[in-house]
N, C-alpha and C. Protein backbone atom coordinates (compact mmCIF):
# COMPACT_ATOMS: atom_id res chain seq x y z
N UNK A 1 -4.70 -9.60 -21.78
CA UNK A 1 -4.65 -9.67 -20.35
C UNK A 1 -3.74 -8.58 -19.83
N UNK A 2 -4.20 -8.10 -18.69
CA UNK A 2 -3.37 -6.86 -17.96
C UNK A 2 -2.86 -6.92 -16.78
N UNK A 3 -1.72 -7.00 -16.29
CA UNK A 3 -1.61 -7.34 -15.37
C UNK A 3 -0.21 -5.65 -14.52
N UNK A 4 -0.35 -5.68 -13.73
CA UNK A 4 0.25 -4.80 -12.36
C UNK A 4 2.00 -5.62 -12.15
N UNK A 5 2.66 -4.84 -12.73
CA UNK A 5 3.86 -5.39 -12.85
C UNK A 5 4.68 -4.77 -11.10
N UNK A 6 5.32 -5.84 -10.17
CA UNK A 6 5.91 -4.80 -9.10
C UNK A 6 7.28 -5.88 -9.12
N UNK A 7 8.54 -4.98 -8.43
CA UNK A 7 9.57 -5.99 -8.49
C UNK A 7 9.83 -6.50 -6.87
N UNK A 8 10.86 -7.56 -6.89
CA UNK A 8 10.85 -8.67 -5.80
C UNK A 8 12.14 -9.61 -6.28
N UNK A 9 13.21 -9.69 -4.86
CA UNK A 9 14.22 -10.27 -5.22
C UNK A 9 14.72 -10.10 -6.53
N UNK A 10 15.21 -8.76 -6.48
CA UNK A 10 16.03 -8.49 -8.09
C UNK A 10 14.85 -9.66 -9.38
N UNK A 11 13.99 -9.19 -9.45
CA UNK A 11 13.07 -9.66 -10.11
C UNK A 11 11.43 -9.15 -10.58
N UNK A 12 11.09 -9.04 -11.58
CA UNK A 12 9.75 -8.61 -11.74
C UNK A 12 8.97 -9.88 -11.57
N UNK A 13 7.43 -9.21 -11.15
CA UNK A 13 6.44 -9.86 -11.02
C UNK A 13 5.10 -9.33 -11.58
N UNK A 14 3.80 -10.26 -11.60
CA UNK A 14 3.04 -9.51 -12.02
C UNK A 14 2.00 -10.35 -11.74
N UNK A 15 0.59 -9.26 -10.91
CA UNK A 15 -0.66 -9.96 -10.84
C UNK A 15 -1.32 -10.02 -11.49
N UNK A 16 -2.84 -9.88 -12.17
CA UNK A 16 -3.74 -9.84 -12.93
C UNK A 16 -4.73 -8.70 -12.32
N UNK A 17 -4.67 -7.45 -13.12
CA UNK A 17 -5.37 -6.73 -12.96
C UNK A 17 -6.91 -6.84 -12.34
N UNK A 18 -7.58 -8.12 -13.27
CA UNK A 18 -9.00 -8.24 -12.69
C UNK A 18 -9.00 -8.73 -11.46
N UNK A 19 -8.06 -8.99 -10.46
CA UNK A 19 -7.90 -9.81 -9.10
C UNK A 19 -7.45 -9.07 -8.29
N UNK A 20 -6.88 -7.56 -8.54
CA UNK A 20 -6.68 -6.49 -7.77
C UNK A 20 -7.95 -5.64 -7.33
N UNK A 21 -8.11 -5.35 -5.97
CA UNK A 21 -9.17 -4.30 -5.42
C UNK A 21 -8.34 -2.77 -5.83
N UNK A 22 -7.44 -3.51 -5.18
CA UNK A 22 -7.17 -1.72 -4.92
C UNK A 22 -5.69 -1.67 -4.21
N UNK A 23 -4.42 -0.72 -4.60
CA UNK A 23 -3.43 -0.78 -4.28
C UNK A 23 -3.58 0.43 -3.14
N UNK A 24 -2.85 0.01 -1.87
CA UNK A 24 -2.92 1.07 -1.09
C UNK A 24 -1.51 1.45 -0.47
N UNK A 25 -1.12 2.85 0.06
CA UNK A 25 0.19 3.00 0.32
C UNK A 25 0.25 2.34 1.59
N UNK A 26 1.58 2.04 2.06
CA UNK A 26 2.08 1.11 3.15
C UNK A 26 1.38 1.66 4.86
N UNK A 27 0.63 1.02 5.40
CA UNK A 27 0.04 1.57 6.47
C UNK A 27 0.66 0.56 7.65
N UNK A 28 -0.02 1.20 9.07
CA UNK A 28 0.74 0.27 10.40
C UNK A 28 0.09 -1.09 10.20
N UNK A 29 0.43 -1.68 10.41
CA UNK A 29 -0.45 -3.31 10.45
C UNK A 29 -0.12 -3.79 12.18
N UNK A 30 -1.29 -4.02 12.52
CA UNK A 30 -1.33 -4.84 13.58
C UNK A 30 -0.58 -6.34 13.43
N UNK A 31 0.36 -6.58 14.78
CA UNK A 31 0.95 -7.97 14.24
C UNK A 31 -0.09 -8.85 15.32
N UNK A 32 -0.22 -10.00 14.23
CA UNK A 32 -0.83 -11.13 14.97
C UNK A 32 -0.26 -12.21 15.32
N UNK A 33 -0.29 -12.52 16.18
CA UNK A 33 0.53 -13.34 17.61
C UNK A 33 -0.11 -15.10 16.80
N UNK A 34 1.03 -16.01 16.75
CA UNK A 34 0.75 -17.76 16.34
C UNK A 34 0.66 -17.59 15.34
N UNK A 35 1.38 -16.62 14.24
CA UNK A 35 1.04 -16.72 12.88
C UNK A 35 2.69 -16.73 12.25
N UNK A 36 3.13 -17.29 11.12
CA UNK A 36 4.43 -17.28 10.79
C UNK A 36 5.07 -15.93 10.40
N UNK A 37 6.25 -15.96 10.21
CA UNK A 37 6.82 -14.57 9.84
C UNK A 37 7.01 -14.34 8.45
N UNK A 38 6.09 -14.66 7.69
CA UNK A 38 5.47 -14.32 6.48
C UNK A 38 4.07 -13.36 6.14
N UNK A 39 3.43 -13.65 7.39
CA UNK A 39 2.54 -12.75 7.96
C UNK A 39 2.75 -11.53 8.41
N UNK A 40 2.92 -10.71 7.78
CA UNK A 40 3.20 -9.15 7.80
C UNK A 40 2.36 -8.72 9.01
N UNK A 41 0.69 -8.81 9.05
CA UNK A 41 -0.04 -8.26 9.99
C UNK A 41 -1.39 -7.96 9.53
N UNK A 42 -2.07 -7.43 10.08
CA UNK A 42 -3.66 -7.09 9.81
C UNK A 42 -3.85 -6.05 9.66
N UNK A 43 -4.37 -5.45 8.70
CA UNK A 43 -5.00 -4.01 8.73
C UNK A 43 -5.86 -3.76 8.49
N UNK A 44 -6.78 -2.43 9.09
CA UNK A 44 -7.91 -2.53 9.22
C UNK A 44 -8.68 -1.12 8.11
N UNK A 45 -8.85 -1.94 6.94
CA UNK A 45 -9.27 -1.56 6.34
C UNK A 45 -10.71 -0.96 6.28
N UNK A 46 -11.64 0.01 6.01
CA UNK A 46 -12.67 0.43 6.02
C UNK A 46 -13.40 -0.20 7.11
N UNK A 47 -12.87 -0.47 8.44
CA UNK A 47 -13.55 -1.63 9.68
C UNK A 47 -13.64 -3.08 9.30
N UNK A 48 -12.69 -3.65 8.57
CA UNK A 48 -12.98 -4.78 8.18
C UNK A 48 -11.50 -5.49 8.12
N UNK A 49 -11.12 -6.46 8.76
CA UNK A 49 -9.62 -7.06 9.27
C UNK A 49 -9.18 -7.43 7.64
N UNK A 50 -7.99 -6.77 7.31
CA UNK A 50 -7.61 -7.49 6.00
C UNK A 50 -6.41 -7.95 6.33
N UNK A 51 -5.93 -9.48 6.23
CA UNK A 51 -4.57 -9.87 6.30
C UNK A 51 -3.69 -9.90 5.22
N UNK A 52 -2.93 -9.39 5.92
CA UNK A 52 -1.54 -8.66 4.94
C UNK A 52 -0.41 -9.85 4.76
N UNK A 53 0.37 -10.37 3.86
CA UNK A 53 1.53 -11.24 4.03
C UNK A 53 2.48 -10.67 3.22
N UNK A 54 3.53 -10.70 3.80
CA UNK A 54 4.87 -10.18 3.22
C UNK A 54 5.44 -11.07 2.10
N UNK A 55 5.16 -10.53 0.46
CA UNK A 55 4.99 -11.41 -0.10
C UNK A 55 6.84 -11.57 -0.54
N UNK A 56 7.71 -10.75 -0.62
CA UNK A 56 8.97 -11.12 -0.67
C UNK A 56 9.34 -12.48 0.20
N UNK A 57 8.86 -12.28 1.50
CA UNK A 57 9.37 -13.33 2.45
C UNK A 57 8.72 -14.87 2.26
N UNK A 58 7.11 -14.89 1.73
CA UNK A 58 6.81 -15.50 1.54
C UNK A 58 7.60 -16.56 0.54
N UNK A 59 7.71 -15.80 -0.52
CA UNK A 59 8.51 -16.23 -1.76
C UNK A 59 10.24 -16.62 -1.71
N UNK A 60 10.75 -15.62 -1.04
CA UNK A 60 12.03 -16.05 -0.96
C UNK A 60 13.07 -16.28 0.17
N UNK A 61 12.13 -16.07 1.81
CA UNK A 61 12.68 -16.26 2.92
C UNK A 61 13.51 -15.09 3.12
N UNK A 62 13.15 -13.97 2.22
CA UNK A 62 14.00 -12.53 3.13
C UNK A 62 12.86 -11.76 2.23
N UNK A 63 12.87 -10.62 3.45
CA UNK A 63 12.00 -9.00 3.03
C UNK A 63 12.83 -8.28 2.78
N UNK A 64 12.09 -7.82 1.93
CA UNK A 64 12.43 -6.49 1.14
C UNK A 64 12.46 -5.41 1.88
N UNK A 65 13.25 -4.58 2.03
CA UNK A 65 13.64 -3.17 3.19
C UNK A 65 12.24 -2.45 2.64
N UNK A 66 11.27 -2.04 3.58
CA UNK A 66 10.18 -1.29 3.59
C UNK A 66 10.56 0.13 3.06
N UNK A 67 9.95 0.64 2.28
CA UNK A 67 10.19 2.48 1.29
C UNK A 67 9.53 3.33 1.18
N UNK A 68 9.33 4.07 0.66
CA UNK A 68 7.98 4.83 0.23
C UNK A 68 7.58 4.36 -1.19
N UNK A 69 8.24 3.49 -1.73
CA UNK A 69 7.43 2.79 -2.76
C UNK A 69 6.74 1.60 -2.43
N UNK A 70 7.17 1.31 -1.26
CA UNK A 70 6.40 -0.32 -0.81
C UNK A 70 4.81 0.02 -0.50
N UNK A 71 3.98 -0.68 -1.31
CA UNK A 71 2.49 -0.81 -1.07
C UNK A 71 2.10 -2.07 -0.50
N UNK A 72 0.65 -2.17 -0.28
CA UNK A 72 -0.45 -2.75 0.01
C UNK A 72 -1.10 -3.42 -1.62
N UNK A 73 -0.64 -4.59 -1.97
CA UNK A 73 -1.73 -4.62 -2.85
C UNK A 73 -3.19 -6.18 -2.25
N UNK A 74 -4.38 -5.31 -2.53
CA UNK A 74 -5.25 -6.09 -2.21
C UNK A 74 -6.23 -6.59 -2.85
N UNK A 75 -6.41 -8.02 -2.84
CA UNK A 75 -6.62 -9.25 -3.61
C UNK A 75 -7.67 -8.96 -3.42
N UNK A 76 -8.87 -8.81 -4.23
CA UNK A 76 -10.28 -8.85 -3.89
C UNK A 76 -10.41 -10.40 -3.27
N UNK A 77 -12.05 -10.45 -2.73
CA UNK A 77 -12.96 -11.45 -2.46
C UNK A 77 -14.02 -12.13 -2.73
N UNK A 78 -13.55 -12.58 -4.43
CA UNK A 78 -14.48 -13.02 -5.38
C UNK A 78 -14.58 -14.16 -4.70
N UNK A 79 -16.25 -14.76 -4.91
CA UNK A 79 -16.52 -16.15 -5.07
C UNK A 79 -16.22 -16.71 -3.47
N UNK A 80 -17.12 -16.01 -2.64
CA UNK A 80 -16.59 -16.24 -0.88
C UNK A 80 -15.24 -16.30 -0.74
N UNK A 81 -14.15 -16.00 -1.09
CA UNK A 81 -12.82 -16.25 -0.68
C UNK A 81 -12.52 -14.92 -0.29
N UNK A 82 -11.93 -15.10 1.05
CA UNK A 82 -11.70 -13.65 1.69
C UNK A 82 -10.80 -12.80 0.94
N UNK A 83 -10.42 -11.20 1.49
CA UNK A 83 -9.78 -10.27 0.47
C UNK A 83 -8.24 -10.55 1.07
N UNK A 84 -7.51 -10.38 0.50
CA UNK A 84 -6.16 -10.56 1.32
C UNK A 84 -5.15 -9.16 0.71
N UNK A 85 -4.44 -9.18 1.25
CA UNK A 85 -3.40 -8.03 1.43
C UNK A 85 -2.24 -8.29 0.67
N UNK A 86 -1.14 -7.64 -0.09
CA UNK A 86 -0.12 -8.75 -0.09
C UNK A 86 1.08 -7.07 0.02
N UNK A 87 2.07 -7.62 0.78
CA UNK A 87 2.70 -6.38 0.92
C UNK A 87 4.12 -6.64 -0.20
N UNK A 88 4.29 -5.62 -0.77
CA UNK A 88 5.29 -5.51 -1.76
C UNK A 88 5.83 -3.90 -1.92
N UNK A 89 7.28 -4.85 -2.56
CA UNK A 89 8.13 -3.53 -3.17
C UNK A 89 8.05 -2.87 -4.57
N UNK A 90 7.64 -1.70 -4.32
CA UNK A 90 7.65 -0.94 -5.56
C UNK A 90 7.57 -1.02 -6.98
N UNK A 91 6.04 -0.98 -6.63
CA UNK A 91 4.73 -1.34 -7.85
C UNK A 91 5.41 -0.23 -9.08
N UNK A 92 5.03 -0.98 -10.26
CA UNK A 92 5.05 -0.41 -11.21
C UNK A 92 4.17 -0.36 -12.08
N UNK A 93 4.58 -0.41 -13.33
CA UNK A 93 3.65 -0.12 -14.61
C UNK A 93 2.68 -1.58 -14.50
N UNK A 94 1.88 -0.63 -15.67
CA UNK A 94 0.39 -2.43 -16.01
C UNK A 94 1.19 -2.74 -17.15
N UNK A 95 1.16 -3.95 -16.99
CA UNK A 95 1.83 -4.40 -18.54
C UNK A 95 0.62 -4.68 -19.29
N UNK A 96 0.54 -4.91 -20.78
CA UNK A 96 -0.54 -5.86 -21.34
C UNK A 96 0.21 -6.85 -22.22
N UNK A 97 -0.66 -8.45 -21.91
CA UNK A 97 -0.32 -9.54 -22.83
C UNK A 97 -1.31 -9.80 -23.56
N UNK A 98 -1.18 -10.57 -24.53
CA UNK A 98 -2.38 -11.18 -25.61
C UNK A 98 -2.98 -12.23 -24.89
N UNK A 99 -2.46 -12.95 -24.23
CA UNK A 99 -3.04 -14.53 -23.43
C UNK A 99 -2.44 -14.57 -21.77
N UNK A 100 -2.93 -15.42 -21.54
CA UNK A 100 -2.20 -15.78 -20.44
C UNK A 100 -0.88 -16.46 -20.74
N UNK A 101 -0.13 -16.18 -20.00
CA UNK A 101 1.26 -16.65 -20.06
C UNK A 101 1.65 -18.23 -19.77
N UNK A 102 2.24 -18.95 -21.10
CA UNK A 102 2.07 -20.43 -21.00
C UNK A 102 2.93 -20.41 -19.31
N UNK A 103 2.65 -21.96 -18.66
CA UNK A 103 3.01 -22.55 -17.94
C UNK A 103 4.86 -22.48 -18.03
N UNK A 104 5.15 -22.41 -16.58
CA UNK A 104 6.62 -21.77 -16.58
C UNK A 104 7.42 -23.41 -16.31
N UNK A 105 8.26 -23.63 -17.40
CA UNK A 105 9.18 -24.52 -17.73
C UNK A 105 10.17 -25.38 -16.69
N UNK A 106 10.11 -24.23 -15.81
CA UNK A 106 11.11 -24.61 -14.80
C UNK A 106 10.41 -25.17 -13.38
N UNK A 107 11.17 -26.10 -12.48
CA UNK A 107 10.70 -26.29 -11.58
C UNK A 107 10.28 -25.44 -10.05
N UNK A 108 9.35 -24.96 -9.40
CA UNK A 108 9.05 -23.71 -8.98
C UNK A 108 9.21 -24.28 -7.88
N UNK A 109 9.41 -25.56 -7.47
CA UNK A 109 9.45 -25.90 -5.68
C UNK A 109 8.32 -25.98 -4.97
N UNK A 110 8.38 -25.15 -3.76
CA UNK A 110 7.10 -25.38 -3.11
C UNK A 110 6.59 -23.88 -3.84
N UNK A 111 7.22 -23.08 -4.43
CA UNK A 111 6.59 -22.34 -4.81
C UNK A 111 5.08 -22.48 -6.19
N UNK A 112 4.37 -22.83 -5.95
CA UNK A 112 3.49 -23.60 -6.66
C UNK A 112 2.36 -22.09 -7.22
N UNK A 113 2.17 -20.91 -6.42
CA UNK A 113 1.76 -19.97 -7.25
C UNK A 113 2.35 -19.40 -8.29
N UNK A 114 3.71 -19.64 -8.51
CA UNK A 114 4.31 -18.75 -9.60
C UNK A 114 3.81 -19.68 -10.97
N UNK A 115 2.89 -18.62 -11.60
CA UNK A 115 2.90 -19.41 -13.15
C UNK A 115 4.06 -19.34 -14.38
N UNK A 116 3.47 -18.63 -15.64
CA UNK A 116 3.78 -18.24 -16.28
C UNK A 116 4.99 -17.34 -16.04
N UNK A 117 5.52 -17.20 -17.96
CA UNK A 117 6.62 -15.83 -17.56
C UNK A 117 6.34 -15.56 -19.17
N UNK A 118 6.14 -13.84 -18.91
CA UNK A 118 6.08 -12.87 -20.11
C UNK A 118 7.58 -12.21 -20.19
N UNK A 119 7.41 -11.64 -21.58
CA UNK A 119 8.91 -10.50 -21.36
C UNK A 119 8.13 -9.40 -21.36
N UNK A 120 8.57 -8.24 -21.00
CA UNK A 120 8.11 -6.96 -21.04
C UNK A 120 9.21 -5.93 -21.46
N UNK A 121 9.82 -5.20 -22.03
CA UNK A 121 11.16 -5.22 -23.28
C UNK A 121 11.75 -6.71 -22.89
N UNK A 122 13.11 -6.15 -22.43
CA UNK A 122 14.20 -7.34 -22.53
C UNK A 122 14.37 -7.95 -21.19
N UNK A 123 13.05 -7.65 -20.74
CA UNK A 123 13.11 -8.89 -19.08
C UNK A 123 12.20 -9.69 -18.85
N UNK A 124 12.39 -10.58 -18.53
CA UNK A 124 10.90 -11.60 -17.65
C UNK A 124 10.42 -10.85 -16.62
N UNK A 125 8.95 -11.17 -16.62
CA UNK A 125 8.45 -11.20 -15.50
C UNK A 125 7.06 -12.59 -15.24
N UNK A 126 7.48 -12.79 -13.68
CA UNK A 126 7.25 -13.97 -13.64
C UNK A 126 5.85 -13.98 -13.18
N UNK A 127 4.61 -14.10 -13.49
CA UNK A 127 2.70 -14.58 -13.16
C UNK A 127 2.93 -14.70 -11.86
N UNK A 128 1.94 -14.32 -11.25
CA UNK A 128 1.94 -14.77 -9.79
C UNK A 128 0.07 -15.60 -10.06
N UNK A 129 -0.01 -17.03 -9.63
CA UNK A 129 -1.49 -17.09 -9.86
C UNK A 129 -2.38 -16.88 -8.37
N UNK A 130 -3.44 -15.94 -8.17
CA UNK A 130 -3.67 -15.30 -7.19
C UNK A 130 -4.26 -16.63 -6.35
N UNK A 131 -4.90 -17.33 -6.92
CA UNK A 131 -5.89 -18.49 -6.18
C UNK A 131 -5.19 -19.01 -5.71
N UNK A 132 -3.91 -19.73 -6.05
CA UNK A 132 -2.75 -20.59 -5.34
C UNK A 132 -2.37 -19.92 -4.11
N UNK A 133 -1.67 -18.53 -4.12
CA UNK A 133 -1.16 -17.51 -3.48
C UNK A 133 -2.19 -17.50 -2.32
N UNK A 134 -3.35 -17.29 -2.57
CA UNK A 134 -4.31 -17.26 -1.54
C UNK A 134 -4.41 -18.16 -0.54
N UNK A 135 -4.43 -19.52 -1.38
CA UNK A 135 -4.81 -20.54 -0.14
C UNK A 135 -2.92 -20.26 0.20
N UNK A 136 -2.21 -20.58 -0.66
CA UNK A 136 -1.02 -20.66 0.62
C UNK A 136 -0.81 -19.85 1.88
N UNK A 137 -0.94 -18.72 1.48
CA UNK A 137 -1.27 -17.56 2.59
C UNK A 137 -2.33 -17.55 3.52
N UNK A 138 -3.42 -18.31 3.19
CA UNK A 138 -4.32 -18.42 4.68
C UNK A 138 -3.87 -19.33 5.02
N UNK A 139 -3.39 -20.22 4.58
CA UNK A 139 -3.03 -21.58 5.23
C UNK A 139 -1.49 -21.33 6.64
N UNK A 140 -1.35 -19.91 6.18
CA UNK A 140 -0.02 -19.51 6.97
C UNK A 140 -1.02 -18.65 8.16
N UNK A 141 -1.83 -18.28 7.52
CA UNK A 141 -2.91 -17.55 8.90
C UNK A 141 -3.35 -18.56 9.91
N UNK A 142 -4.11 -19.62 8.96
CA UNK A 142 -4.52 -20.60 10.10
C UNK A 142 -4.24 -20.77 11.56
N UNK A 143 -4.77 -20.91 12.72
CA UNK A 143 -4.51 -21.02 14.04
C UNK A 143 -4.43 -19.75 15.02
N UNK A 144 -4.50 -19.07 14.09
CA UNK A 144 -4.39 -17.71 14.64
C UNK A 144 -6.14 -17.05 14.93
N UNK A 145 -6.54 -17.07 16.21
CA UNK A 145 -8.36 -17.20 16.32
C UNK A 145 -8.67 -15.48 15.77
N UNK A 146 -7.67 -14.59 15.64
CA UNK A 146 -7.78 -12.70 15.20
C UNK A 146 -8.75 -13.09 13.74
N UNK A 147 -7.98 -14.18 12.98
CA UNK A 147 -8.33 -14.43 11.75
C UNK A 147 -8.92 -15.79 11.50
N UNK A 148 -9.57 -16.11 12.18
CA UNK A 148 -10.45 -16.96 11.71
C UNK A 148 -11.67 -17.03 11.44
N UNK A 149 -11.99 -15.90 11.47
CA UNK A 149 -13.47 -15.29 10.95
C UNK A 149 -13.30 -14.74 9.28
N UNK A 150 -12.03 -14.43 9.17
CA UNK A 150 -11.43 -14.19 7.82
C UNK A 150 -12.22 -14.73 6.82
């Protein structure tokens, strides 16, 4: 398994390569009005609204100072589930594992997307599982009528 290693709160993370579209550099995002402040904004990708969520804030209730390493990474839209955006700090290397990374030991809170944890030399990095991540994040869009065609 391959996954897109980026860091977050003095911490690595990592998605799953096959669930990435496509990483894009940090662009303006439209902000959308009745949506929480985890919701980064909308951008309008190839004419098509992609919602963006600030995934530091999501995760740990503070953002990460925006850089020229901060990207766009975007979640494809397998299996009717819309594409989503997720904004982060400074993507790095693909790691590769043999399996998926067992189930993470510790209690994650409401944080319920974080799976697994690999080492990659002498650090963890912690699974993000995209399907969880997803619904939590539209569920933060919800009410907002920009994105409800989403």
């Amino acid at each position: 398994m391959r996954g897109l290693i980026f860091s977050m709160a003095n911490g690595l993370y990592a998605l799953r390569l096959d669930q990435i579209q496509q990483v894009l550099a940090l662009a303006v995002l439209r902000q959308i009005p009745g949506t929480e402040a985890s919701v980064a904004g909308m951008l309008n990708l190839r004419g098509h609204n992609l919602p963006v969520v600030d995934l530091a804030l999501l995760c740990t209730g503070t953002s990460e100072p925006i850089g020229l390493r901060s990207r766009i990474v975007v979640l494809g839209g397998a299996d009717g589930l819309p594409a989503l955006g997720l904004l982060v700090f400074a993507t790095g290397e693909v790691m590769e594992t043999a399996a998926l990374p067992a189930s993470c030991p510790v209690d994650t809170g409401t944080l319920k997307f974080l799976g697994g944890i690999s080492l990659h030399g002498n650090k963890s990095v912690h699974w993000i599982d995209t399907d969880i991540l997803r619904d939590t994040a539209l569920r933060r869009l919800r009410g907002s009528d920009e994105v409800a065609h989403v």
